[in-house]
Protein backbone atom coordinates (compact mmCIF):
# COMPACT_ATOMS: atom_id res chain seq x y z
CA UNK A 1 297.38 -35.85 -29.91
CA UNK A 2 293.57 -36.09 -30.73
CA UNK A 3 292.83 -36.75 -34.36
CA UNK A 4 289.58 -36.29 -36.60
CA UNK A 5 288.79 -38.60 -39.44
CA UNK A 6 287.37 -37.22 -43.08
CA UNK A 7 287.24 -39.15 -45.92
CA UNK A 8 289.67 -41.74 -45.26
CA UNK A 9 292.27 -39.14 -44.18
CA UNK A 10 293.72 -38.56 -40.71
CA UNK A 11 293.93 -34.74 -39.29
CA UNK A 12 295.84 -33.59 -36.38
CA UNK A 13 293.77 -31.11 -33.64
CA UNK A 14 294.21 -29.78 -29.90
CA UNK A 15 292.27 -30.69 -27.08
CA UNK A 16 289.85 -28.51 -28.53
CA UNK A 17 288.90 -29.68 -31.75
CA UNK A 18 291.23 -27.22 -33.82
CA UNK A 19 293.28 -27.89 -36.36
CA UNK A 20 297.22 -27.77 -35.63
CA UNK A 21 298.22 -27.46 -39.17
CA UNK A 22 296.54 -24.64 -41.08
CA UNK A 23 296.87 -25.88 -43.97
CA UNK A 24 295.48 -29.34 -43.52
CA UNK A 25 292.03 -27.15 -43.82
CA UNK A 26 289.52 -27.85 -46.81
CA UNK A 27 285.54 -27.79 -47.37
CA UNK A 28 285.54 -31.36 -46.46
CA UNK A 29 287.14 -30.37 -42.81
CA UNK A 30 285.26 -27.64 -42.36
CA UNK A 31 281.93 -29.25 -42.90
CA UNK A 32 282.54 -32.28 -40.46
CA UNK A 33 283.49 -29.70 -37.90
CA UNK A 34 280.64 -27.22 -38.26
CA UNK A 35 278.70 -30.53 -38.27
CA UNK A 36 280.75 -31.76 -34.69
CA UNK A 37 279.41 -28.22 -34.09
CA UNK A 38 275.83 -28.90 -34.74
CA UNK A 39 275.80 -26.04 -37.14
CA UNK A 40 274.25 -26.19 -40.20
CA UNK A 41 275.80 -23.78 -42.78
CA UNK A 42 274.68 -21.66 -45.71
CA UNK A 43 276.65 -18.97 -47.44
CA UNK A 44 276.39 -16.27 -45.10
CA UNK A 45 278.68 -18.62 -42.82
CA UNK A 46 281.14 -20.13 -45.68
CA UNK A 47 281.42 -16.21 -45.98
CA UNK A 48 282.79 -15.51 -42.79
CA UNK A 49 285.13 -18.84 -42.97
CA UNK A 50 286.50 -17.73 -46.02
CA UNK A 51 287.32 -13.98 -44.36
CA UNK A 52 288.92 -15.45 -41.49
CA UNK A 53 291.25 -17.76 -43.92
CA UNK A 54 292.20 -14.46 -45.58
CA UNK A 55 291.93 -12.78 -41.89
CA UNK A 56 294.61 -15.21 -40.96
CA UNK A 57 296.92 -15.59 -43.85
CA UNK A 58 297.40 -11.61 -43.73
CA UNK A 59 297.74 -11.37 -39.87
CA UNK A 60 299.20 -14.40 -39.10
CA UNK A 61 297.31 -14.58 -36.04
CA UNK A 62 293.23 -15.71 -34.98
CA UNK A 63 291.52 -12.36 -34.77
CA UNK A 64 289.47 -11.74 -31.36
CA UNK A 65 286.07 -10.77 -31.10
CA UNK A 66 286.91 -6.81 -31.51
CA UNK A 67 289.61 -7.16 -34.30
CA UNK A 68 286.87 -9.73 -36.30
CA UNK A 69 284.13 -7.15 -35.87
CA UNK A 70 286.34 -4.22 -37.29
CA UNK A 71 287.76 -6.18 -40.00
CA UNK A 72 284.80 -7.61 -41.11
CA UNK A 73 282.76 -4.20 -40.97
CA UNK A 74 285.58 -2.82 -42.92
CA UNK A 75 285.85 -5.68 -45.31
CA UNK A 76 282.28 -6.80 -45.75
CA UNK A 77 280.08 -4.17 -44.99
CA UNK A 78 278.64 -2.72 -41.35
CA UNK A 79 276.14 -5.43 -41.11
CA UNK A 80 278.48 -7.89 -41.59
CA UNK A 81 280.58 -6.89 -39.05
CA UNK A 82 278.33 -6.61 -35.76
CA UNK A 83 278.47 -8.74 -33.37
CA UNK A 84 274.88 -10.08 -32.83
CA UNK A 85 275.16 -10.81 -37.04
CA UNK A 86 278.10 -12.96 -36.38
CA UNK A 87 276.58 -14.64 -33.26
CA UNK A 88 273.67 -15.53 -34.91
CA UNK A 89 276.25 -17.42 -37.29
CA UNK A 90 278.49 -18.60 -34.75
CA UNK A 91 276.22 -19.20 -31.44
CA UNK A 92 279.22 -20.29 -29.48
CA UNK A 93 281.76 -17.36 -30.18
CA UNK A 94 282.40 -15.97 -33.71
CA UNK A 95 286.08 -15.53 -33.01
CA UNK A 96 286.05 -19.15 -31.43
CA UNK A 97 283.86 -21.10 -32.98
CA UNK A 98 284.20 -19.52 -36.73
CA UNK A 99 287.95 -19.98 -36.17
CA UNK A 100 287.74 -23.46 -35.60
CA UNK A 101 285.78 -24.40 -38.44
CA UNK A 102 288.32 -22.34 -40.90
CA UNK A 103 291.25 -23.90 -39.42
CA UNK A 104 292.59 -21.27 -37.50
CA UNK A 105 294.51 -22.24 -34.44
CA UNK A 106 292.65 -21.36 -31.29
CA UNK A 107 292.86 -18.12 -29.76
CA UNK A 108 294.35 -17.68 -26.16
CA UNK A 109 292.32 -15.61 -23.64
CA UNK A 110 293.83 -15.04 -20.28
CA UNK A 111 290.62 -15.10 -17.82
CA UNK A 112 292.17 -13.61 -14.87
CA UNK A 113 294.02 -10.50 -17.00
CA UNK A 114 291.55 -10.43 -19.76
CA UNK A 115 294.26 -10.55 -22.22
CA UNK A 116 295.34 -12.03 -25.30
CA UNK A 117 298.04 -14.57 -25.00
């Protein structure tokens, strides 16, 4: 299983890059991923990590792009929650990318059915 490195300690990921235990997460992890990302963040984006933690701990599941727009209107504000707001944040996929650096286990899209798995 493919491993990342911070601080001296050893965390567990998929193929991917994500995390497999959720609660292996902290600041530390999540800035040498967004940094694996290239992304450089400010508190607009440590904004939206900390949502999906809460996101996740309530749900028990990754949100997709829809259910992260909706909750984050509702929970944030409008502006918050559009899509080209969180892009600009997460240039690779809000629901993917933002997921991965708040430790959130990788969401599942079936290609061919356009479904969540």
């Amino acid at each position: 299983m493919p491993v990342i490195d911070v601080n001296g300690k050893t965390y567990e990921t998929d193929a991917e890059g994500y995390l497999i235990n959720f609660d292996d997460w902290d600041m530390d992890v999540a800035k040498h991923i967004a940094q694996a990302e290239e992304l450089e963040m400010t508190d607009n984006h440590w904004e939206i990590i900390k949502f999906l933690r809460a996101y996740y701990k309530y749900h028990q599941s990754s949100p997709n792009i829809r259910e992260l727009t909706q909750a984050a209107s509702d929970d944030l504000g409008e502006e918050k929650g559009k899509s080209p707001y969180l892009y600009d944040l997460f240039p690779e996929g809000p629901a993917q990318q933002g997921c991965k650096i708040a430790g959130l286990p990788q969401l599942f899209v079936d290609p061919n059915e356009h479904t969540v798995i």
